[in-house]
N, C-alpha and C. Protein backbone atom coordinates (compact mmCIF):
# COMPACT_ATOMS: atom_id res chain seq x y z
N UNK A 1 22.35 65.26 210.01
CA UNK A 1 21.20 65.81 210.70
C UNK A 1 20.68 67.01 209.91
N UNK A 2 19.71 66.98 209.85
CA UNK A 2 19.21 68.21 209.42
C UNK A 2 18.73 68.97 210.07
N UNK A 3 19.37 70.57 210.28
CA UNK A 3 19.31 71.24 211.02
C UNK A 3 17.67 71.97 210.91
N UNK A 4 17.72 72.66 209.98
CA UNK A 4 16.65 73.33 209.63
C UNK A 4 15.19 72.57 210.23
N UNK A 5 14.87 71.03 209.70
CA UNK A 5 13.63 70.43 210.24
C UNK A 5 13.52 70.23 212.00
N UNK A 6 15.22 69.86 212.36
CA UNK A 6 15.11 69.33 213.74
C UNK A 6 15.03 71.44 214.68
N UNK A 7 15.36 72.09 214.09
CA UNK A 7 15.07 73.33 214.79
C UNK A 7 14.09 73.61 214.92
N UNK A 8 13.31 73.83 213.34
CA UNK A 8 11.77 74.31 213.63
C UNK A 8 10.49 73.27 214.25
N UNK A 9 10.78 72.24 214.18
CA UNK A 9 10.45 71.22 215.47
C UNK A 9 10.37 71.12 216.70
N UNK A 10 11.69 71.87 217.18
CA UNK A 10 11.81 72.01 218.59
C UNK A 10 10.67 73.31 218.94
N UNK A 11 11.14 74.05 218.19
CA UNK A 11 11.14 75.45 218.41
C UNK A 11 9.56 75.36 218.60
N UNK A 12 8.93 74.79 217.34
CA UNK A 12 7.25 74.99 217.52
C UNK A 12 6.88 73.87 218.75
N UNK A 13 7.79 73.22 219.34
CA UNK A 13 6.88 72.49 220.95
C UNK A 13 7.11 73.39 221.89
N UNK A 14 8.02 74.55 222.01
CA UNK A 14 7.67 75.84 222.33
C UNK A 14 6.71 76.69 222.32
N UNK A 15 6.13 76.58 221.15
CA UNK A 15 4.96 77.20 220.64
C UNK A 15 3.74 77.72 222.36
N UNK A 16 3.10 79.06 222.58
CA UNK A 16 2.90 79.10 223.16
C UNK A 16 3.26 79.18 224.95
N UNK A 17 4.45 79.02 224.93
CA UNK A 17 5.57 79.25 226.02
C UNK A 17 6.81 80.22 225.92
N UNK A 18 6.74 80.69 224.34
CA UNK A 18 7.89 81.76 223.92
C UNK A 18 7.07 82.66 223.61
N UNK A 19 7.18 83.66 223.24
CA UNK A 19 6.78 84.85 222.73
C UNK A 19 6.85 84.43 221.27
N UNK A 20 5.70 84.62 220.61
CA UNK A 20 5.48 84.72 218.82
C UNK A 20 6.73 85.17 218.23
N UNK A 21 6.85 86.27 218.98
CA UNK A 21 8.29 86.76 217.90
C UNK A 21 9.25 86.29 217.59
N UNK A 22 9.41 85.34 219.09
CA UNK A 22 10.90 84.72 219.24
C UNK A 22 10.80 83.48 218.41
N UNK A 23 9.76 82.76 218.43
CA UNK A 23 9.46 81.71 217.14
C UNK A 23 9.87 81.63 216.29
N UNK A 24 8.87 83.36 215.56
CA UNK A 24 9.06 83.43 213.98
C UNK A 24 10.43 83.78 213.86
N UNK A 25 11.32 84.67 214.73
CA UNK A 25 12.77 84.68 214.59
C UNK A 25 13.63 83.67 214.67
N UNK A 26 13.35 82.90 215.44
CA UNK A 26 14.10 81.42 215.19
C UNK A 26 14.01 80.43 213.86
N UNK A 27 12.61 80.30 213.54
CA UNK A 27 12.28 79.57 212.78
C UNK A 27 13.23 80.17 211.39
N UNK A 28 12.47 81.76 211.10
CA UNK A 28 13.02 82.70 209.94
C UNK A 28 14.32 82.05 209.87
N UNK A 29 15.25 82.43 211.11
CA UNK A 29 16.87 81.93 211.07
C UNK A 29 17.28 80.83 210.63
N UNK A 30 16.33 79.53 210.84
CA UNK A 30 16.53 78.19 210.64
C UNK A 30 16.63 77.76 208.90
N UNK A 31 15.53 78.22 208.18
CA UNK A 31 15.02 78.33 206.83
C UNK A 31 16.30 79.18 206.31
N UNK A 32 16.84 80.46 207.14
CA UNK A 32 18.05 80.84 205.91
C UNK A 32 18.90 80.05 206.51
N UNK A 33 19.50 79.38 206.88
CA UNK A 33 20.61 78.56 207.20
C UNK A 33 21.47 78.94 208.21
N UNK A 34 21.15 79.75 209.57
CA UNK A 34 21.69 80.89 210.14
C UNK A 34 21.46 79.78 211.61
N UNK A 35 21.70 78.68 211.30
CA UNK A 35 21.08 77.27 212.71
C UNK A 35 22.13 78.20 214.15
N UNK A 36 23.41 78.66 213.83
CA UNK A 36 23.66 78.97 214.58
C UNK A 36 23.68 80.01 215.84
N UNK A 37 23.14 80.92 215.03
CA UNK A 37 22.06 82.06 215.86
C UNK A 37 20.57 81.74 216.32
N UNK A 38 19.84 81.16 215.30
CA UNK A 38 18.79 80.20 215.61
C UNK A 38 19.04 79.17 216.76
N UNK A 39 19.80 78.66 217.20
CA UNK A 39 20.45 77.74 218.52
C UNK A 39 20.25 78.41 219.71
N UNK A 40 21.05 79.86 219.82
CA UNK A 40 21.31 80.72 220.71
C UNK A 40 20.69 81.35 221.29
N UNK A 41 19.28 81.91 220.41
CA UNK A 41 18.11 82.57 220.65
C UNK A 41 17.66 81.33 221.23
N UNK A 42 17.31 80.22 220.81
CA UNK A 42 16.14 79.35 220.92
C UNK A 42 16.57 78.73 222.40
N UNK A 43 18.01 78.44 222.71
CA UNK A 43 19.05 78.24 224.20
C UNK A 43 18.36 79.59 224.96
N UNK A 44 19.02 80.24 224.72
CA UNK A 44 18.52 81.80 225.49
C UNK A 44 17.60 82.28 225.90
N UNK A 45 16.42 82.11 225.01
CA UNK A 45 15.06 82.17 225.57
C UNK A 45 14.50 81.18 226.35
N UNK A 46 14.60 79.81 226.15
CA UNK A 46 14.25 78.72 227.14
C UNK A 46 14.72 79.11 228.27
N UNK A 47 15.90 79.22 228.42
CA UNK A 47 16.13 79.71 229.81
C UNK A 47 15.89 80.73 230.50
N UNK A 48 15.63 82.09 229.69
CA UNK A 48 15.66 82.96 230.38
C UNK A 48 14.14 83.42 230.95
N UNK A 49 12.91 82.09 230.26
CA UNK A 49 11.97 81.97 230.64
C UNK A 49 11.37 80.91 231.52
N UNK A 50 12.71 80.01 231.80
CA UNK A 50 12.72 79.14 232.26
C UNK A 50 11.93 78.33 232.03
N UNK A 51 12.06 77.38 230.77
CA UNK A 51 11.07 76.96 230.11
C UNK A 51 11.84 75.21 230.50
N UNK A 52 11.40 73.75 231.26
CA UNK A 52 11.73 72.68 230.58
C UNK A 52 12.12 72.27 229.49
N UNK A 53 12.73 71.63 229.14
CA UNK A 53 13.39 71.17 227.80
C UNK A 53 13.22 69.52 227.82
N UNK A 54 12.67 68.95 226.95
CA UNK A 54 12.64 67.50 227.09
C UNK A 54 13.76 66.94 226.99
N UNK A 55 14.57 65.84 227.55
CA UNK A 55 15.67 65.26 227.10
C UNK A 55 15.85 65.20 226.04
N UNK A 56 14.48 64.55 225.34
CA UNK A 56 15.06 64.22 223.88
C UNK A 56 15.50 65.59 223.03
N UNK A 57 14.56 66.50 222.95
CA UNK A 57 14.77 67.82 222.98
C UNK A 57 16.03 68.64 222.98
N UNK A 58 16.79 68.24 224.64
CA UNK A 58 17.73 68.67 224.70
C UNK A 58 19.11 67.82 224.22
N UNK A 59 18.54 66.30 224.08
CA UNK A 59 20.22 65.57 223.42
C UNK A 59 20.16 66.51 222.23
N UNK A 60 19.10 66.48 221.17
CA UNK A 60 19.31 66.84 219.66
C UNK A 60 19.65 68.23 219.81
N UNK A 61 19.76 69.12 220.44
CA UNK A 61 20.30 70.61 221.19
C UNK A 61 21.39 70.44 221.29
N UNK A 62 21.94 69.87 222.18
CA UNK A 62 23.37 69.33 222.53
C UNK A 62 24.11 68.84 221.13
N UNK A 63 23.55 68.22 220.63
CA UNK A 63 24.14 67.46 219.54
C UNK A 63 24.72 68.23 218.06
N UNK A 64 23.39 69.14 217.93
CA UNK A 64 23.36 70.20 217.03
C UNK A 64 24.68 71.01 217.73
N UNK A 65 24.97 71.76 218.77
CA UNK A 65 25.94 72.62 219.15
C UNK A 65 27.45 72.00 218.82
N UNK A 66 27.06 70.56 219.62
CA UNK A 66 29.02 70.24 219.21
C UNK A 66 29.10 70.16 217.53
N UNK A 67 28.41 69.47 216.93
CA UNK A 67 28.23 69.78 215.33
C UNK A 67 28.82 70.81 214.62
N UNK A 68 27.80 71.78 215.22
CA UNK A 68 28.40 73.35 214.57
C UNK A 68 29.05 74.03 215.22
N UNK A 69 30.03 73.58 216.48
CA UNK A 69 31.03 74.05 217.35
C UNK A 69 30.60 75.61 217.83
N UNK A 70 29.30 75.17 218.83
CA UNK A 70 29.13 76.70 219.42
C UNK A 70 29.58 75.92 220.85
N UNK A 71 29.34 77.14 221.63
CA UNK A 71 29.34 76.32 223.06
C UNK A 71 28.36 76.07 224.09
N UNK A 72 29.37 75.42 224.42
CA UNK A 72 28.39 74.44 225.26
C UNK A 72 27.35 74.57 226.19
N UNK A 73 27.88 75.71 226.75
CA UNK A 73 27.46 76.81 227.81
C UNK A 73 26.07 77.02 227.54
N UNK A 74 25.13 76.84 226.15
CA UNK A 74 24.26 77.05 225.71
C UNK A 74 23.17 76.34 226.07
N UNK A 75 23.36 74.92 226.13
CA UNK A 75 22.47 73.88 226.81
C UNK A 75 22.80 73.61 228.43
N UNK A 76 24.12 73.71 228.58
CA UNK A 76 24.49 73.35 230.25
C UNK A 76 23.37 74.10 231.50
N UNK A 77 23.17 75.41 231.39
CA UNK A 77 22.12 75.58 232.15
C UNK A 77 20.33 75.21 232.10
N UNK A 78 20.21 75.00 230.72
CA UNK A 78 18.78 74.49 230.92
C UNK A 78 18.28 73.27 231.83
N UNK A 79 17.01 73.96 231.80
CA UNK A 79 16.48 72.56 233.02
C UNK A 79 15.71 71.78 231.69
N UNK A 80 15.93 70.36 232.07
CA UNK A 80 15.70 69.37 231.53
C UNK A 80 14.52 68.63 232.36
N UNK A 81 13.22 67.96 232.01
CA UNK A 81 12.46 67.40 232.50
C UNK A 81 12.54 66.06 232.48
């Protein structure tokens, strides 16, 4: 999988529902290879704006985390549409 394309993908169907900053900070993170802080922010802010997450959206979320062994905890509370 490639992290970097499938992040800044997600991240920009966000676009307009996150704050600019949190974007360009995710995205920035994605491009240096940092997917795993880039995950956390991009988990963190969806929720804490309570933003939907598409399934598909959220399998490749899910998928990316067990991958790079963060936890899980990261996707488990988002709402999924």
């Amino acid at each position: 999988m490639n992290y970097e394309k499938e992040l800044i993908s997600i991240t920009n169907d966000y676009r307009g529902l996150l704050p600019d900053q949190n974007i360009t900070s995710i995205i920035e993170l994605a491009t240096h290879n940092e997917w795993g802080e880039a995950i956390e922010i991009l988990c963190t802010q969806l929720f804490e704006y309570d933003i939907k997450v598409s399934l598909k959206n959220y399998a490749i979320l899910e998928k990316m985390i067990k991958e790079i062994g963060l936890d899980m905890s990261l996707v488990a509370d988002l709402v999924r549409e």
